[in-house]
Protein backbone atom coordinates (compact mmCIF):
# COMPACT_ATOMS: atom_id res chain seq x y z
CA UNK A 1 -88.40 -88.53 -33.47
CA UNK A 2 -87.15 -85.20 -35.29
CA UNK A 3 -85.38 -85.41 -38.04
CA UNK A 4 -84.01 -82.08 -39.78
CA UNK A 5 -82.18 -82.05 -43.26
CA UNK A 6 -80.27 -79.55 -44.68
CA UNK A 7 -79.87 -78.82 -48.61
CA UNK A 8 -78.27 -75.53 -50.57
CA UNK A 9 -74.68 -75.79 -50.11
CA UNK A 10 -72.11 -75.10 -52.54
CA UNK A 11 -69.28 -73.43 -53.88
CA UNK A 12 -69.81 -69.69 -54.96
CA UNK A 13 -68.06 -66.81 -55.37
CA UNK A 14 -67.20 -63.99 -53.49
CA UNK A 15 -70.24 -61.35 -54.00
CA UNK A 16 -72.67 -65.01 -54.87
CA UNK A 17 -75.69 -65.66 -53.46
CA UNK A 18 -76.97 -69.32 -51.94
CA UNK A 19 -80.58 -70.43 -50.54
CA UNK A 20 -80.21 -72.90 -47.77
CA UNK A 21 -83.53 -75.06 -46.88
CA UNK A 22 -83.86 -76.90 -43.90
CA UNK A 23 -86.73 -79.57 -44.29
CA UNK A 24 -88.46 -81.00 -40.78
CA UNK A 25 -90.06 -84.48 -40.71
CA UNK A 26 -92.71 -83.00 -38.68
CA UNK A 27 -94.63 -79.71 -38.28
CA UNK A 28 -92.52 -76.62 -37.53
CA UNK A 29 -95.10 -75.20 -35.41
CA UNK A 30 -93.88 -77.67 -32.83
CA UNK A 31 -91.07 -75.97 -32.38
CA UNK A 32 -90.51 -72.43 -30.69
CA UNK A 33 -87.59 -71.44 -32.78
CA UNK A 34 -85.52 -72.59 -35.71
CA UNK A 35 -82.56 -71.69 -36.68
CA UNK A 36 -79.11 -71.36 -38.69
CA UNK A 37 -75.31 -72.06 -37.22
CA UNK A 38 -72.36 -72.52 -38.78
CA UNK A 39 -69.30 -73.84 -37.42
CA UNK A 40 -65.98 -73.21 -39.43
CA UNK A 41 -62.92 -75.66 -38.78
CA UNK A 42 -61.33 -74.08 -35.50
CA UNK A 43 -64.45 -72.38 -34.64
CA UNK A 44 -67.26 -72.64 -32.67
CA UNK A 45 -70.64 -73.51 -33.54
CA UNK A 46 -72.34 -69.76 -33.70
CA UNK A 47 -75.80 -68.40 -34.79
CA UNK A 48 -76.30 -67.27 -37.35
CA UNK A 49 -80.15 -66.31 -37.80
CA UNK A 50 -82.93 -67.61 -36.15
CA UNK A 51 -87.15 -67.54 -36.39
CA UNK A 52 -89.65 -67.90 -33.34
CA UNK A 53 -92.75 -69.54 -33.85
CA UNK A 54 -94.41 -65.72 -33.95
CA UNK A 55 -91.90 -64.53 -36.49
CA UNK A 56 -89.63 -62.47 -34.88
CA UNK A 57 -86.14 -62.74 -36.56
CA UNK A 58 -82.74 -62.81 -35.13
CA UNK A 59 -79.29 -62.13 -36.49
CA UNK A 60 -75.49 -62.38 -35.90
CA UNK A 61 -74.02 -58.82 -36.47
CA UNK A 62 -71.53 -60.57 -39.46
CA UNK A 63 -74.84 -61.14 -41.32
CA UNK A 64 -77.37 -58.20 -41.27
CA UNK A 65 -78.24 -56.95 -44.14
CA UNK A 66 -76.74 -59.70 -46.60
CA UNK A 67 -79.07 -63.11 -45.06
CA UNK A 68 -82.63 -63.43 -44.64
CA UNK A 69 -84.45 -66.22 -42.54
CA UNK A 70 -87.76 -67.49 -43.70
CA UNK A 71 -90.24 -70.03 -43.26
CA UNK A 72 -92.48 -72.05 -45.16
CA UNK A 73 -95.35 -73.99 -42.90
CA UNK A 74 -97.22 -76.20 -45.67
CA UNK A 75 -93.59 -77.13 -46.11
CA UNK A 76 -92.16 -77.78 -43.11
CA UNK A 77 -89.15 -75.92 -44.15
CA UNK A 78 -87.05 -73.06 -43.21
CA UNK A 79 -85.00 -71.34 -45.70
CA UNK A 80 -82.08 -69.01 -45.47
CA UNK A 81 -80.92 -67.11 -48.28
CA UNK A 82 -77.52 -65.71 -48.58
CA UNK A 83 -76.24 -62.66 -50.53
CA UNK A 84 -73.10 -60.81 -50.55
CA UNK A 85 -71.65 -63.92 -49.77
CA UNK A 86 -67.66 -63.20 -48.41
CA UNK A 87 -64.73 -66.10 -47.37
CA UNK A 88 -65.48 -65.61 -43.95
CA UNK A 89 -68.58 -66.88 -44.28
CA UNK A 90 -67.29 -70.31 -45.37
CA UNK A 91 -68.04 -72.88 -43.10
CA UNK A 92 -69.97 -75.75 -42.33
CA UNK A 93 -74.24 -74.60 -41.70
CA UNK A 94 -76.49 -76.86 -39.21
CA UNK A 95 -80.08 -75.69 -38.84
CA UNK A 96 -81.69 -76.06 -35.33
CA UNK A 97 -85.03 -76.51 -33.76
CA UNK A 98 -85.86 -75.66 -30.45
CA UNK A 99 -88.57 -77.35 -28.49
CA UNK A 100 -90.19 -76.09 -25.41
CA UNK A 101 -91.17 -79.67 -23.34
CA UNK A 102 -92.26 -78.52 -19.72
CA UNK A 103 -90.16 -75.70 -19.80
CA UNK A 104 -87.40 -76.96 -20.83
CA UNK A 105 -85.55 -76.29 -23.93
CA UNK A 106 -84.38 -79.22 -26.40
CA UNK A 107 -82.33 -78.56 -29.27
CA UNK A 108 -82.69 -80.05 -32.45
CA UNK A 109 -79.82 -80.73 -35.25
CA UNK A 110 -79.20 -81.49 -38.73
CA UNK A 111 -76.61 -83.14 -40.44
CA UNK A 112 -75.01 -79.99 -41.64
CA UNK A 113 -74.54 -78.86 -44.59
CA UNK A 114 -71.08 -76.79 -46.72
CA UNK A 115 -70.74 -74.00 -48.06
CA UNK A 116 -67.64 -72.59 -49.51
CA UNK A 117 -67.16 -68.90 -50.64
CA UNK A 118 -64.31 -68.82 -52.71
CA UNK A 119 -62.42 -67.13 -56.01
């Protein structure tokens, strides 16, 4: 079984900066991808920024240039560091794992954790 767990969240303020880590109970190199959504109450679950197994980095448009995905693989962890933070990006962050079994893609979830971007 896969278990993923999420730690960083806060409250900061506008302009802050927060460093999300996403800690897998197994080797990350199982996966093809990892990872970071948030969901914000009303809202659906969107990406944020994700990492294949090779490296290449992926980002929502809201987020270039302020967040950064990274990796750690003596870890197991992924990390995702947050400048610039603004309100909007408030909400509640889930970091994912994709598997590739067969073909056939299975995601992965944490438990979530919140961050809150406030004055």
């Amino acid at each position: 079984q896969v278990q993923l767990v999420e730690s960083g969240g806060g409250l900061v303020q506008p302009g802050g900066s927060l460093r999300l880590s996403c800690a897998a109970s197994g080797s990350i190199f199982s996966f093809n991808a990892m990872g970071w959504y948030r969901q914000a109450p009303g809202n659906q679950r969107d990406l944020v920024a994700a990492i294949t197994r090779g490296g290449r980095t992926n980002y929502a448009d809201s987020v270039k240039g302020r967040f950064t995905i990274s990796r750690d693989d003596a870890k197991n962890t992924v990390y995702l560091q947050m400048n610039s933070l603004k309100p909007e990006d408030t909400a509640v962050y889930y970091c994912n794992a994709q598997q590739l079994v067969l073909a056939v893609p299975y995601d992965y979830w944490g438990q979530g954790t919140q961050v809150t971007v406030s004055s």
